[in-house]
C-alpha atoms as a PDB file:
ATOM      1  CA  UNK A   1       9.077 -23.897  -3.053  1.00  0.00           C
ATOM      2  CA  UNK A   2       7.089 -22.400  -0.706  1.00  0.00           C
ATOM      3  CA  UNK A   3       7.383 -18.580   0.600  1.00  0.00           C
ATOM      4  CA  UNK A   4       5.382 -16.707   3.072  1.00  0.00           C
ATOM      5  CA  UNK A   5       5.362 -13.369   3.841  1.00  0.00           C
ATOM      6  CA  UNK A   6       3.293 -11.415   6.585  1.00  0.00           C
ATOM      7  CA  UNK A   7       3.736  -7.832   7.976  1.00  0.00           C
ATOM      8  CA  UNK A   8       2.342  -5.782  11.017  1.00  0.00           C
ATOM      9  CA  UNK A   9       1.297  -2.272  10.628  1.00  0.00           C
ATOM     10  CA  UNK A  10       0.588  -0.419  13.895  1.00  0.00           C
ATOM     11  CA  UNK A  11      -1.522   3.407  13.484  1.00  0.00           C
ATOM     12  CA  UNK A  12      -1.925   6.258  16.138  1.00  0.00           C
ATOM     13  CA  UNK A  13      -5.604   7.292  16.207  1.00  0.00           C
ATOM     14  CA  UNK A  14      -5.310   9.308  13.732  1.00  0.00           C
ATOM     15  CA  UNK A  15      -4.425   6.596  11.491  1.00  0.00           C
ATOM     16  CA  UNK A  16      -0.785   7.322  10.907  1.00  0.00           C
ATOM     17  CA  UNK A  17       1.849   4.800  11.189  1.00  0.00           C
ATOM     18  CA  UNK A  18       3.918   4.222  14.315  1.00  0.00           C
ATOM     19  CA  UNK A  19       5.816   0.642  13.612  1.00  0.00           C
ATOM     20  CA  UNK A  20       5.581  -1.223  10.585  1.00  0.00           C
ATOM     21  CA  UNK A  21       7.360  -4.973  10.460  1.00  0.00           C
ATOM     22  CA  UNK A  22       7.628  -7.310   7.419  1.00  0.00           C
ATOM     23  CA  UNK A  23       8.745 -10.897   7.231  1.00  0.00           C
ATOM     24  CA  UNK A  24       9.192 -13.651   4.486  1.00  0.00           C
ATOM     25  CA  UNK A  25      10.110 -16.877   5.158  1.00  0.00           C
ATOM     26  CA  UNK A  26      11.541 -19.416   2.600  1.00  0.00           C
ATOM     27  CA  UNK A  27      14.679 -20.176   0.914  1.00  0.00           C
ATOM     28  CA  UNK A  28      16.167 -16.671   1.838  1.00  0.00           C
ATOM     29  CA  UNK A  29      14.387 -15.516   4.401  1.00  0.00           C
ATOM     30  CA  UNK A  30      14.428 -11.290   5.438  1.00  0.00           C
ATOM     31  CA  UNK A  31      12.845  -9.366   7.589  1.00  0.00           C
ATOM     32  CA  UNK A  32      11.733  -5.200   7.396  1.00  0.00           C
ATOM     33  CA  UNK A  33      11.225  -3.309  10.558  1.00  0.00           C
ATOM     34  CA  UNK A  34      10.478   0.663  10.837  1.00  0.00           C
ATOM     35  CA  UNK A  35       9.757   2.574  13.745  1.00  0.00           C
ATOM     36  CA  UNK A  36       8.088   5.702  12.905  1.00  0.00           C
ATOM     37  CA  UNK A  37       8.270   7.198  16.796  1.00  0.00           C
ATOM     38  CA  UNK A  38      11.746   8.004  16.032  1.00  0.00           C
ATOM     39  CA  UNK A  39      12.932  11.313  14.280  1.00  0.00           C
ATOM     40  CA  UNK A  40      14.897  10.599  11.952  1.00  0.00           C
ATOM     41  CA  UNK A  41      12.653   7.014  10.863  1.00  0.00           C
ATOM     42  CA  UNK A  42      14.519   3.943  10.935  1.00  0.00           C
ATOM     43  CA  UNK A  43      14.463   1.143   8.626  1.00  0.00           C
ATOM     44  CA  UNK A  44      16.073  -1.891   9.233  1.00  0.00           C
ATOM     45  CA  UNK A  45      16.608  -4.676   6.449  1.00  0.00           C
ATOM     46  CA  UNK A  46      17.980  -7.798   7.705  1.00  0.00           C
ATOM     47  CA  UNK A  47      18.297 -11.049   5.266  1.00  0.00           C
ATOM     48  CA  UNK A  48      17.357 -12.074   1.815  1.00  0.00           C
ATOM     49  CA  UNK A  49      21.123 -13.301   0.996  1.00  0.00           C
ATOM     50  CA  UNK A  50      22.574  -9.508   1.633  1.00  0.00           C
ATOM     51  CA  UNK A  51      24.355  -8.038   4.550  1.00  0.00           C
ATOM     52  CA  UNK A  52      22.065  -6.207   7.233  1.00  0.00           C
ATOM     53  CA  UNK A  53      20.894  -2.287   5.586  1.00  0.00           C
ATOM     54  CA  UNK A  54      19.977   0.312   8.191  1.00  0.00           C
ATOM     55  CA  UNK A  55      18.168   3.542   6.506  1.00  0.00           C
ATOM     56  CA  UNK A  56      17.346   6.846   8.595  1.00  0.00           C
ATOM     57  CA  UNK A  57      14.774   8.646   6.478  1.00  0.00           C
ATOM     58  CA  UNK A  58      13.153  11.805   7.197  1.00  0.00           C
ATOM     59  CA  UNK A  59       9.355  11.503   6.933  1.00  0.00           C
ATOM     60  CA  UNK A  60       6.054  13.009   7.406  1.00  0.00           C
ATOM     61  CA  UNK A  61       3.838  11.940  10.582  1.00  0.00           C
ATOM     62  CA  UNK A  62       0.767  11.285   8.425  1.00  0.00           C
ATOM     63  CA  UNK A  63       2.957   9.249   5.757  1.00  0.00           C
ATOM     64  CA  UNK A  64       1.134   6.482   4.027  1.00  0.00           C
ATOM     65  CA  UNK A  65       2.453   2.919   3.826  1.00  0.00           C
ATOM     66  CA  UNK A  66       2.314   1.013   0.995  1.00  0.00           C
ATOM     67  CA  UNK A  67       3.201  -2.396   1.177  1.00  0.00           C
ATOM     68  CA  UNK A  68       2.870  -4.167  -2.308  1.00  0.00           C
ATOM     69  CA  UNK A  69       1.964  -7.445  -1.674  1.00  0.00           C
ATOM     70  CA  UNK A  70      -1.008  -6.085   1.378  1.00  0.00           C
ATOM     71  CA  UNK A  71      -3.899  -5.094  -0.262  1.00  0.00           C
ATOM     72  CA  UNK A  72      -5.739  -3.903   2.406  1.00  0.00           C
ATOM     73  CA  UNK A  73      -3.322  -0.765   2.579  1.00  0.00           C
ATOM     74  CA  UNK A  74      -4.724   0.662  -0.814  1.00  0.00           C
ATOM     75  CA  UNK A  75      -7.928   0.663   1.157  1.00  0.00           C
ATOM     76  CA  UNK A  76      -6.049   2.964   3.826  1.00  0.00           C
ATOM     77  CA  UNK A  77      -5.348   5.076   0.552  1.00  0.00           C
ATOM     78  CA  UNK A  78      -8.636   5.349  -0.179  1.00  0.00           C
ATOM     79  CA  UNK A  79      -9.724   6.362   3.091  1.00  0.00           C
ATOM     80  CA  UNK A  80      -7.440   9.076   2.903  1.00  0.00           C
ATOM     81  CA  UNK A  81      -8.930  10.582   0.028  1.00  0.00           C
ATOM     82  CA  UNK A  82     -11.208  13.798   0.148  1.00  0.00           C
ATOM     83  CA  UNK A  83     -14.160  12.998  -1.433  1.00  0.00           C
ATOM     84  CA  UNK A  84     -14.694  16.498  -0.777  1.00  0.00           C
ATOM     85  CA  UNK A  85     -11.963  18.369  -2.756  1.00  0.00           C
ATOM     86  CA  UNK A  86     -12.152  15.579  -5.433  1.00  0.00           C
ATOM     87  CA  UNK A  87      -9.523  15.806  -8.224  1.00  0.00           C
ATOM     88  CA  UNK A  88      -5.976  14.265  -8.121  1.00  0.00           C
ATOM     89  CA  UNK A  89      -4.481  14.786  -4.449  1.00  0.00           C
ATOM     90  CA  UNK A  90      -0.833  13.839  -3.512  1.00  0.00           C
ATOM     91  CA  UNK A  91       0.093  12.287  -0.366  1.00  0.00           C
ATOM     92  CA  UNK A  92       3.567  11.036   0.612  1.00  0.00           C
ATOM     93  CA  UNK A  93       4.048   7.464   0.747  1.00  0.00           C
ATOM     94  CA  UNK A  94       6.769   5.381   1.964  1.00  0.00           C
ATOM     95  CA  UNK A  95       6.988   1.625   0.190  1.00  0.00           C
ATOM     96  CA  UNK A  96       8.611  -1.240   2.268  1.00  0.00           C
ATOM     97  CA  UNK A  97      10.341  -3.499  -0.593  1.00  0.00           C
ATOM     98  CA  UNK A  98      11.872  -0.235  -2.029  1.00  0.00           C
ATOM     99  CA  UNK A  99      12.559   1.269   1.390  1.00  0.00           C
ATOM    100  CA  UNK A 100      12.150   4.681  -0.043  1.00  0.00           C
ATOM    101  CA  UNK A 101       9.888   7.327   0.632  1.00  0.00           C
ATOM    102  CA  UNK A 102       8.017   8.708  -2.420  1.00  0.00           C
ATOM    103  CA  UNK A 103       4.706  10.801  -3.708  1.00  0.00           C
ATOM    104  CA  UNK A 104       1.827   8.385  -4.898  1.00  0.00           C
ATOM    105  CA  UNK A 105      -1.397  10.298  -6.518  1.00  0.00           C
ATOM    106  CA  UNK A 106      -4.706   9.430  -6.298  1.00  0.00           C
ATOM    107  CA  UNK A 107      -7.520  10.448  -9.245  1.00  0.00           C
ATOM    108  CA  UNK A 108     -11.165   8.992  -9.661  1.00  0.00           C
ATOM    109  CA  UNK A 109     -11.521   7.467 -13.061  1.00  0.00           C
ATOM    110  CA  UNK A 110     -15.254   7.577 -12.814  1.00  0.00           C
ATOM    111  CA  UNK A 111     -18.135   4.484 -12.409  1.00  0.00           C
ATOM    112  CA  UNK A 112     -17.365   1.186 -14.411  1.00  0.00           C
ATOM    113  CA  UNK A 113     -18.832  -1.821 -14.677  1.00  0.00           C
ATOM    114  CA  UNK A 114     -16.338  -4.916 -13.999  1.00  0.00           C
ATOM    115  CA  UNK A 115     -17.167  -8.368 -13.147  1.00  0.00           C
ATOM    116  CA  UNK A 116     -16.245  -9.145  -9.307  1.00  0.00           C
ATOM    117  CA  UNK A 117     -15.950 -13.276  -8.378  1.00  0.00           C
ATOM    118  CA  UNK A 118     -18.558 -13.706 -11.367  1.00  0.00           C
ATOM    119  CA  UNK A 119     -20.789 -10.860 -10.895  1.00  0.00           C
ATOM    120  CA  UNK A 120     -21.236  -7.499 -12.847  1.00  0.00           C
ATOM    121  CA  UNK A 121     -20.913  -4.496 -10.665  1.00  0.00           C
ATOM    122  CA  UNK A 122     -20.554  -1.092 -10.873  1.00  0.00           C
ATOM    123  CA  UNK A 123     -17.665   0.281  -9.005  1.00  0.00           C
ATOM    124  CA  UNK A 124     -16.267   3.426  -8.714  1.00  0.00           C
ATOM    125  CA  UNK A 125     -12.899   3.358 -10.039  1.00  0.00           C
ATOM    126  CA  UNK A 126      -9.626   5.426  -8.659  1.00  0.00           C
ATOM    127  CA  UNK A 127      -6.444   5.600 -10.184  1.00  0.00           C
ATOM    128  CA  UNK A 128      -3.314   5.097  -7.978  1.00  0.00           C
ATOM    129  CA  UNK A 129       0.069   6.313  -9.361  1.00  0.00           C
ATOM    130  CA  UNK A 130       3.662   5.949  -7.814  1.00  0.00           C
ATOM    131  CA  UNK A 131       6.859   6.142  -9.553  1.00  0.00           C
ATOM    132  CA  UNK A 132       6.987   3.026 -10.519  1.00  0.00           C
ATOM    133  CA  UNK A 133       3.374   1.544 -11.257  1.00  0.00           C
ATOM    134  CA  UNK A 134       0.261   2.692 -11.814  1.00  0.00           C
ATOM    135  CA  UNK A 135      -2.649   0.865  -9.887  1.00  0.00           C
ATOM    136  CA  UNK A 136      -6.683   0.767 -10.760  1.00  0.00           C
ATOM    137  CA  UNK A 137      -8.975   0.239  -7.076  1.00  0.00           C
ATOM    138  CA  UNK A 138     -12.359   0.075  -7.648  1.00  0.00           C
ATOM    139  CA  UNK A 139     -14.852   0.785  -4.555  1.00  0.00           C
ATOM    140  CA  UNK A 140     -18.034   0.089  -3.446  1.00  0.00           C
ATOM    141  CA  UNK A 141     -20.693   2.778  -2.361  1.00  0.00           C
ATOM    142  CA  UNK A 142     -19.796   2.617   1.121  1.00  0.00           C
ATOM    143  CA  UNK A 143     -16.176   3.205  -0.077  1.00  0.00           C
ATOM    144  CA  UNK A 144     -15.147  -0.246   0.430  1.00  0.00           C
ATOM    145  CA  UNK A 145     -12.407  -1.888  -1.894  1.00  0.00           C
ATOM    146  CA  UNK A 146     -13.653  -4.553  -4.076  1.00  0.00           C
ATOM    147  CA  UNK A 147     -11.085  -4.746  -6.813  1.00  0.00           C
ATOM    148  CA  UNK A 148      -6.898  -4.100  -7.424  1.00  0.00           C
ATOM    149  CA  UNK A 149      -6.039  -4.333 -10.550  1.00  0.00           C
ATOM    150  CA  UNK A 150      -2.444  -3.466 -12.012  1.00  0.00           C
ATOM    151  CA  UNK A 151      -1.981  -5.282 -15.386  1.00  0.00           C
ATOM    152  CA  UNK A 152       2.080  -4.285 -15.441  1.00  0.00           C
ATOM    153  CA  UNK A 153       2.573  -6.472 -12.940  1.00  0.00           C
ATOM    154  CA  UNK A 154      -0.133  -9.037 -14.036  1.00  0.00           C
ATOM    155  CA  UNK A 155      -2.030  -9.070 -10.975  1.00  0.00           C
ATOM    156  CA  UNK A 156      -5.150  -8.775  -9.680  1.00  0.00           C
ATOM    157  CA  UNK A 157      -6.836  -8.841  -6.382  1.00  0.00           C
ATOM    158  CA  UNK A 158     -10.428  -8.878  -5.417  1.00  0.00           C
ATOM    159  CA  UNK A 159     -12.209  -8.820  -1.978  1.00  0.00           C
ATOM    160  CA  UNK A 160     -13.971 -12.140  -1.451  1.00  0.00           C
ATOM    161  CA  UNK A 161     -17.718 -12.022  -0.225  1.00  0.00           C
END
Protein backbone atom coordinates (compact mmCIF):
# COMPACT_ATOMS: atom_id res chain seq x y z
CA UNK A 1 0.00 0.00 0.00
CA UNK A 2 1.07 3.13 -0.88
CA UNK A 3 0.60 6.52 1.28
CA UNK A 4 1.66 9.99 0.60
CA UNK A 5 1.65 12.75 2.63
CA UNK A 6 2.68 16.48 1.83
CA UNK A 7 2.02 19.74 3.81
CA UNK A 8 2.32 23.59 3.11
CA UNK A 9 3.70 25.88 5.64
CA UNK A 10 3.27 29.60 4.86
CA UNK A 11 5.67 32.34 7.32
CA UNK A 12 5.26 36.21 7.75
CA UNK A 13 8.71 37.80 7.37
CA UNK A 14 9.52 37.31 10.43
CA UNK A 15 9.34 33.71 10.01
CA UNK A 16 6.24 32.92 11.99
CA UNK A 17 3.51 30.84 10.74
CA UNK A 18 0.39 32.19 9.08
CA UNK A 19 -1.37 28.88 7.40
CA UNK A 20 -0.16 25.54 7.74
CA UNK A 21 -2.04 22.55 5.55
CA UNK A 22 -1.33 18.78 5.70
CA UNK A 23 -2.56 16.01 3.47
CA UNK A 24 -2.15 12.13 3.19
CA UNK A 25 -3.50 10.25 0.66
CA UNK A 26 -4.05 6.41 0.72
CA UNK A 27 -6.38 3.98 2.11
CA UNK A 28 -7.84 6.61 4.62
CA UNK A 29 -7.07 9.61 3.42
CA UNK A 30 -7.17 13.14 5.96
CA UNK A 31 -6.37 16.32 5.64
CA UNK A 32 -4.95 19.20 8.52
CA UNK A 33 -5.53 22.82 7.90
CA UNK A 34 -4.64 25.82 10.47
CA UNK A 35 -4.92 29.33 9.95
CA UNK A 36 -2.83 31.19 12.28
CA UNK A 37 -4.34 34.91 11.13
CA UNK A 38 -7.20 34.09 13.24
CA UNK A 39 -7.39 34.75 17.10
CA UNK A 40 -8.39 32.16 18.55
CA UNK A 41 -6.18 29.54 15.84
CA UNK A 42 -8.17 27.12 14.08
CA UNK A 43 -7.46 23.64 13.34
CA UNK A 44 -9.40 21.68 11.21
CA UNK A 45 -9.07 17.73 10.95
CA UNK A 46 -11.04 16.23 8.29
CA UNK A 47 -10.67 12.27 7.41
CA UNK A 48 -8.58 9.36 8.42
CA UNK A 49 -11.85 7.08 9.12
CA UNK A 50 -13.14 9.71 12.01
CA UNK A 51 -15.77 12.34 11.91
CA UNK A 52 -14.52 16.00 10.99
CA UNK A 53 -12.52 17.69 14.54
CA UNK A 54 -12.46 21.49 14.65
CA UNK A 55 -9.91 22.85 17.51
CA UNK A 56 -9.68 26.72 18.48
CA UNK A 57 -6.38 27.00 20.31
CA UNK A 58 -4.91 29.99 21.75
CA UNK A 59 -1.32 30.49 20.53
CA UNK A 60 1.66 32.60 20.38
CA UNK A 61 2.44 34.67 17.02
CA UNK A 62 6.04 33.42 16.89
CA UNK A 63 4.86 29.66 17.62
CA UNK A 64 6.98 27.02 16.04
CA UNK A 65 5.57 24.21 13.90
CA UNK A 66 6.61 20.97 14.12
CA UNK A 67 5.47 18.63 11.74
CA UNK A 68 6.95 15.05 12.39
CA UNK A 69 7.30 13.54 9.30
CA UNK A 70 9.01 17.31 7.60
CA UNK A 71 12.37 17.48 8.44
CA UNK A 72 13.16 20.60 7.19
CA UNK A 73 11.10 22.23 10.15
CA UNK A 74 13.77 21.09 12.81
CA UNK A 75 15.99 23.25 10.67
CA UNK A 76 13.43 26.23 11.37
CA UNK A 77 14.17 25.13 15.10
CA UNK A 78 17.50 25.57 14.75
CA UNK A 79 17.36 28.82 13.23
CA UNK A 80 15.52 29.95 16.05
CA UNK A 81 18.09 29.25 18.44
CA UNK A 82 20.39 32.00 20.07
CA UNK A 83 23.65 31.03 19.53
CA UNK A 84 24.17 33.94 21.58
CA UNK A 85 22.52 33.14 24.98
CA UNK A 86 23.49 29.43 24.43
CA UNK A 87 22.12 26.98 27.06
CA UNK A 88 18.69 25.20 26.92
CA UNK A 89 15.97 27.80 25.57
CA UNK A 90 12.18 26.99 25.41
CA UNK A 91 10.03 27.98 22.66
CA UNK A 92 6.36 27.04 22.20
CA UNK A 93 5.59 24.66 19.60
CA UNK A 94 2.46 23.50 18.14
CA UNK A 95 2.64 19.70 16.46
CA UNK A 96 0.15 18.90 13.58
CA UNK A 97 -0.55 14.97 14.12
CA UNK A 98 -1.18 15.75 17.87
CA UNK A 99 -2.98 19.02 17.17
CA UNK A 100 -1.81 20.35 20.44
CA UNK A 101 0.23 23.12 21.33
CA UNK A 102 3.20 22.30 23.61
CA UNK A 103 6.90 23.54 24.93
CA UNK A 104 9.83 21.77 22.97
CA UNK A 105 13.56 22.64 24.39
CA UNK A 106 16.47 22.99 22.61
CA UNK A 107 20.25 22.23 24.27
CA UNK A 108 23.66 21.82 22.34
CA UNK A 109 25.15 18.48 23.11
CA UNK A 110 28.52 19.60 21.92
CA UNK A 111 30.79 18.51 18.51
CA UNK A 112 30.58 14.72 17.47
CA UNK A 113 31.81 12.89 14.95
CA UNK A 114 29.02 10.73 12.99
CA UNK A 115 29.21 9.25 9.66
CA UNK A 116 26.86 11.25 7.08
CA UNK A 117 25.93 9.11 3.53
CA UNK A 118 29.42 7.31 4.20
CA UNK A 119 31.52 10.05 5.37
CA UNK A 120 32.92 10.99 8.90
CA UNK A 121 32.03 14.46 9.94
CA UNK A 122 32.03 16.48 12.71
CA UNK A 123 28.77 18.04 13.49
CA UNK A 124 27.60 20.01 16.09
CA UNK A 125 24.98 18.23 17.84
CA UNK A 126 21.60 19.81 19.55
CA UNK A 127 19.24 18.10 21.54
CA UNK A 128 15.48 18.60 20.80
CA UNK A 129 12.97 17.63 23.55
CA UNK A 130 9.04 17.65 23.44
CA UNK A 131 6.75 15.79 25.58
CA UNK A 132 6.76 13.01 23.88
CA UNK A 133 10.26 12.35 22.12
CA UNK A 134 13.43 13.44 22.37
CA UNK A 135 15.26 14.28 18.98
CA UNK A 136 19.31 14.54 18.21
CA UNK A 137 20.01 17.35 14.94
CA UNK A 138 23.34 17.63 14.13
CA UNK A 139 24.54 20.88 12.07
CA UNK A 140 27.01 21.96 9.93
CA UNK A 141 29.27 25.13 10.49
CA UNK A 142 27.12 27.29 8.57
CA UNK A 143 24.27 25.98 10.81
CA UNK A 144 22.87 23.82 8.25
CA UNK A 145 21.08 20.43 9.23
CA UNK A 146 22.85 17.41 8.17
CA UNK A 147 21.49 14.73 10.43
CA UNK A 148 17.89 13.74 12.54
CA UNK A 149 18.25 11.16 14.48
CA UNK A 150 15.54 9.86 17.08
CA UNK A 151 16.24 6.14 17.87
CA UNK A 152 12.58 5.81 19.87
CA UNK A 153 11.03 6.03 16.90
CA UNK A 154 13.74 4.18 14.83
CA UNK A 155 14.35 6.78 12.41
CA UNK A 156 16.77 8.63 10.92
CA UNK A 157 17.09 11.33 8.40
CA UNK A 158 20.04 12.83 6.72
CA UNK A 159 20.41 15.74 4.18
CA UNK A 160 21.59 14.33 0.86
CA UNK A 161 24.60 16.15 -0.91
Amino acid sequence: MEVRTSSDLILDRQFNPVSYTWSQKGSQPSQLSIDFRTDPVRALRKGGGRPDDQRDFKLDKDVLILDDNIIHHYQLAIARYDQTKGGTQAFRAFIPQEALPGLVTLSVGGSEAVTVEGEKRTLRRFLLTTELAQISLWVDDQGHLQLVSAPDAQFQATRKK
